[in-house]
C-alpha atoms as a PDB file:
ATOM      1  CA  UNK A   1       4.354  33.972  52.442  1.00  0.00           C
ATOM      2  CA  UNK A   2       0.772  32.099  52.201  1.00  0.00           C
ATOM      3  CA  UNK A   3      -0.188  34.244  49.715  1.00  0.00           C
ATOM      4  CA  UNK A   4       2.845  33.972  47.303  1.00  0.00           C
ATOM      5  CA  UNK A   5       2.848  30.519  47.630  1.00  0.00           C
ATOM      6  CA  UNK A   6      -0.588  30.452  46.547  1.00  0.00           C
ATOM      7  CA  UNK A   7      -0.394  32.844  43.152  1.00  0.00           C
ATOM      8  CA  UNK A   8       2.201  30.695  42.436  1.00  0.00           C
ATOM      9  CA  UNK A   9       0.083  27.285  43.205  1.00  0.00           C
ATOM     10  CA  UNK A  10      -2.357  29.370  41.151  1.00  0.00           C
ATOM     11  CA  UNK A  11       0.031  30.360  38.204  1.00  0.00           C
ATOM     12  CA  UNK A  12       1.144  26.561  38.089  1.00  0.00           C
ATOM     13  CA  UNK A  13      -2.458  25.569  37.963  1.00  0.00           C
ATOM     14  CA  UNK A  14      -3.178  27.682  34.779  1.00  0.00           C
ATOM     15  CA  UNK A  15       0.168  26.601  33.370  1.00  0.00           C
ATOM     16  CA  UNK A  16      -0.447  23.023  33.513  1.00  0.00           C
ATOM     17  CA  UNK A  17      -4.274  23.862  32.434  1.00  0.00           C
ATOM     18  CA  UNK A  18      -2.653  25.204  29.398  1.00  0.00           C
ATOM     19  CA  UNK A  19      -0.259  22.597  28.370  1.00  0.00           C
ATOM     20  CA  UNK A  20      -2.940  19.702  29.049  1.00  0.00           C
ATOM     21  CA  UNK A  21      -4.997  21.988  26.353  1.00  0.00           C
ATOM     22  CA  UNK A  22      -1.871  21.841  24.029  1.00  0.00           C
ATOM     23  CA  UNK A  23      -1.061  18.116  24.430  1.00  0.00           C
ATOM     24  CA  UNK A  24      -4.816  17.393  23.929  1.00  0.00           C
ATOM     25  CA  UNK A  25      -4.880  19.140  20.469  1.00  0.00           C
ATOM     26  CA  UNK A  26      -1.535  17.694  19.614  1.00  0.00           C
ATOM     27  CA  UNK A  27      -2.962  14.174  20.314  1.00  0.00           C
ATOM     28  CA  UNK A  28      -5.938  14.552  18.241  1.00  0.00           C
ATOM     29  CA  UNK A  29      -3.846  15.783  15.118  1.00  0.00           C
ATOM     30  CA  UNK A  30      -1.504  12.830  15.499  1.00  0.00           C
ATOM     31  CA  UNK A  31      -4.626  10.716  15.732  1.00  0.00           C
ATOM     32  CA  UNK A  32      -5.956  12.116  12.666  1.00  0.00           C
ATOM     33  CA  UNK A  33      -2.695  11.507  11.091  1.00  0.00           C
ATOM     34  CA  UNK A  34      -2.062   7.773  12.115  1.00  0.00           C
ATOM     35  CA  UNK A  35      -6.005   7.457  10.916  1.00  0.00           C
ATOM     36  CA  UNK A  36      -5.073   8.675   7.080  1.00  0.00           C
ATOM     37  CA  UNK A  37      -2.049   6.905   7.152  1.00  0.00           C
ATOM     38  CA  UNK A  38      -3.863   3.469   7.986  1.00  0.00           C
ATOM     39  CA  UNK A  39      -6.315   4.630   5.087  1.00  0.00           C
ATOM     40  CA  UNK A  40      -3.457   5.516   3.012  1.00  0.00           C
ATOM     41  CA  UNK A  41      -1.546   1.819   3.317  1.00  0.00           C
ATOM     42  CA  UNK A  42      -5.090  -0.044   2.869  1.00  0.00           C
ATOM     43  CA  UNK A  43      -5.276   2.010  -0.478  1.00  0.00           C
ATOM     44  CA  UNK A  44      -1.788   0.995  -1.825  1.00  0.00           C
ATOM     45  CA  UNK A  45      -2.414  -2.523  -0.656  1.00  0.00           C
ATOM     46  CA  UNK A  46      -5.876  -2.484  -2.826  1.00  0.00           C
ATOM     47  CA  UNK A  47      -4.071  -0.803  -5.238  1.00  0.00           C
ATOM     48  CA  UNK A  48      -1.863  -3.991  -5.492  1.00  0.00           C
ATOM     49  CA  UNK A  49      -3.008  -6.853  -4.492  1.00  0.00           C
ATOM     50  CA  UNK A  50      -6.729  -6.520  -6.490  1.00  0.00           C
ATOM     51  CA  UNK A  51      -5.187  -5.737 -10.147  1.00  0.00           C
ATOM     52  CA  UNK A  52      -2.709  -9.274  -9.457  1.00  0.00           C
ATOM     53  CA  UNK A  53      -6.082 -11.126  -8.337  1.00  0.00           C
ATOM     54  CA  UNK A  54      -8.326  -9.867 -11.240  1.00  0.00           C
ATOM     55  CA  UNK A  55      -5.110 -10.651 -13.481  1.00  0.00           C
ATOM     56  CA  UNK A  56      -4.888 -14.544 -11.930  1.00  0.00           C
ATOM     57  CA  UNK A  57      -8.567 -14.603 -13.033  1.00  0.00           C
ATOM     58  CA  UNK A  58      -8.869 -12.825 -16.537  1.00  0.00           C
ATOM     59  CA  UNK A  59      -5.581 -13.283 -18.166  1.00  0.00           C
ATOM     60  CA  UNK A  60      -5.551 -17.068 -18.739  1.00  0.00           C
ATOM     61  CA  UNK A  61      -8.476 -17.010 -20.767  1.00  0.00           C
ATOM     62  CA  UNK A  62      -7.480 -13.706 -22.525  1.00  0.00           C
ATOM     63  CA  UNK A  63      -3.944 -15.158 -23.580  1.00  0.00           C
ATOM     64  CA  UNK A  64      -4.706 -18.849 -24.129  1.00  0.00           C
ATOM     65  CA  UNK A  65      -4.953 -17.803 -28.155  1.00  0.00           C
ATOM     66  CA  UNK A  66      -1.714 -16.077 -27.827  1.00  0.00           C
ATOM     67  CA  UNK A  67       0.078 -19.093 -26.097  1.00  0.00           C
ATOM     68  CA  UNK A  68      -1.659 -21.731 -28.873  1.00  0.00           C
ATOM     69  CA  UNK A  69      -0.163 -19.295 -31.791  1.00  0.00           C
ATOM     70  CA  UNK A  70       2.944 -19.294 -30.218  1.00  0.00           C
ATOM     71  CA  UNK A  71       3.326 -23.091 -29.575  1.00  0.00           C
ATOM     72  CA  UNK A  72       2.406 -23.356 -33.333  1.00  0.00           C
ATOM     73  CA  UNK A  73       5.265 -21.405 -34.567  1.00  0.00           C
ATOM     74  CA  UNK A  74       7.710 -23.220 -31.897  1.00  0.00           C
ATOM     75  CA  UNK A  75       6.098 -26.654 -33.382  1.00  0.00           C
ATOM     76  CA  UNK A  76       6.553 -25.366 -37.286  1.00  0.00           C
ATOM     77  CA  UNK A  77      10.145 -24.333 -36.446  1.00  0.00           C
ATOM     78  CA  UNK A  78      10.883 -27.205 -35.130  1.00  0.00           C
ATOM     79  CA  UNK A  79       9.306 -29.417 -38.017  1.00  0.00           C
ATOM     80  CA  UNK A  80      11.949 -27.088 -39.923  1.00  0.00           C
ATOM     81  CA  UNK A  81      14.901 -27.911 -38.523  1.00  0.00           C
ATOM     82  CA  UNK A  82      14.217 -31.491 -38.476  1.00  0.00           C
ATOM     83  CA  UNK A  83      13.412 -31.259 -42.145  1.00  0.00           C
ATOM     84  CA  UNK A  84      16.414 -29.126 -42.542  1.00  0.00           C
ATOM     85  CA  UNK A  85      18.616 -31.901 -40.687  1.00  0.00           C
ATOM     86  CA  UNK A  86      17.150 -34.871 -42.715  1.00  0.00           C
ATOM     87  CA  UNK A  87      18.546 -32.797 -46.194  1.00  0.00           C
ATOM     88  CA  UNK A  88      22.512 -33.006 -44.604  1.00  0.00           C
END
């Protein structure tokens, strides 16, 4: 009876030796995982958030032209209608 009870003791030994092996390399792949996913959401926040910064920089100067054409034509249109108004 000692001696079954120990290749058992000896077969659960091995077993468990082999499922703390699995569990090991299954914990370093989903370690590896979580690690590129972190990398991946830094990337898409980058990807975001530094084109609206850059844009909150550059794009005032760019379009100030743009804007000062525009408010002339709204100014001209305007000088229309009241010209337009003072014919009636």
């Amino acid at each position: 009876m000692r001696q079954e009870e120990q290749i058992t003791t000896q077969q659960m030994i091995k077993q468990n030796y082999e499922l703390t092996r699995k569990l090991g390399k299954d914990i370093k792949k989903i370690k590896v995982y979580m690690a590129l996913q972190t990398l991946t959401s830094i990337l898409w926040i980058l990807v975001i958030v530094v084109p609206i910064i850059l844009a909150v920089i550059y794009l005032p100067p760019i379009l100030k032209p743009y804007a000062e054409r525009v408010m002339n034509i709204y100014q001209m249109s305007n000088q229309t209608m009241d010209y337009m108004q003072k014919l009636k």
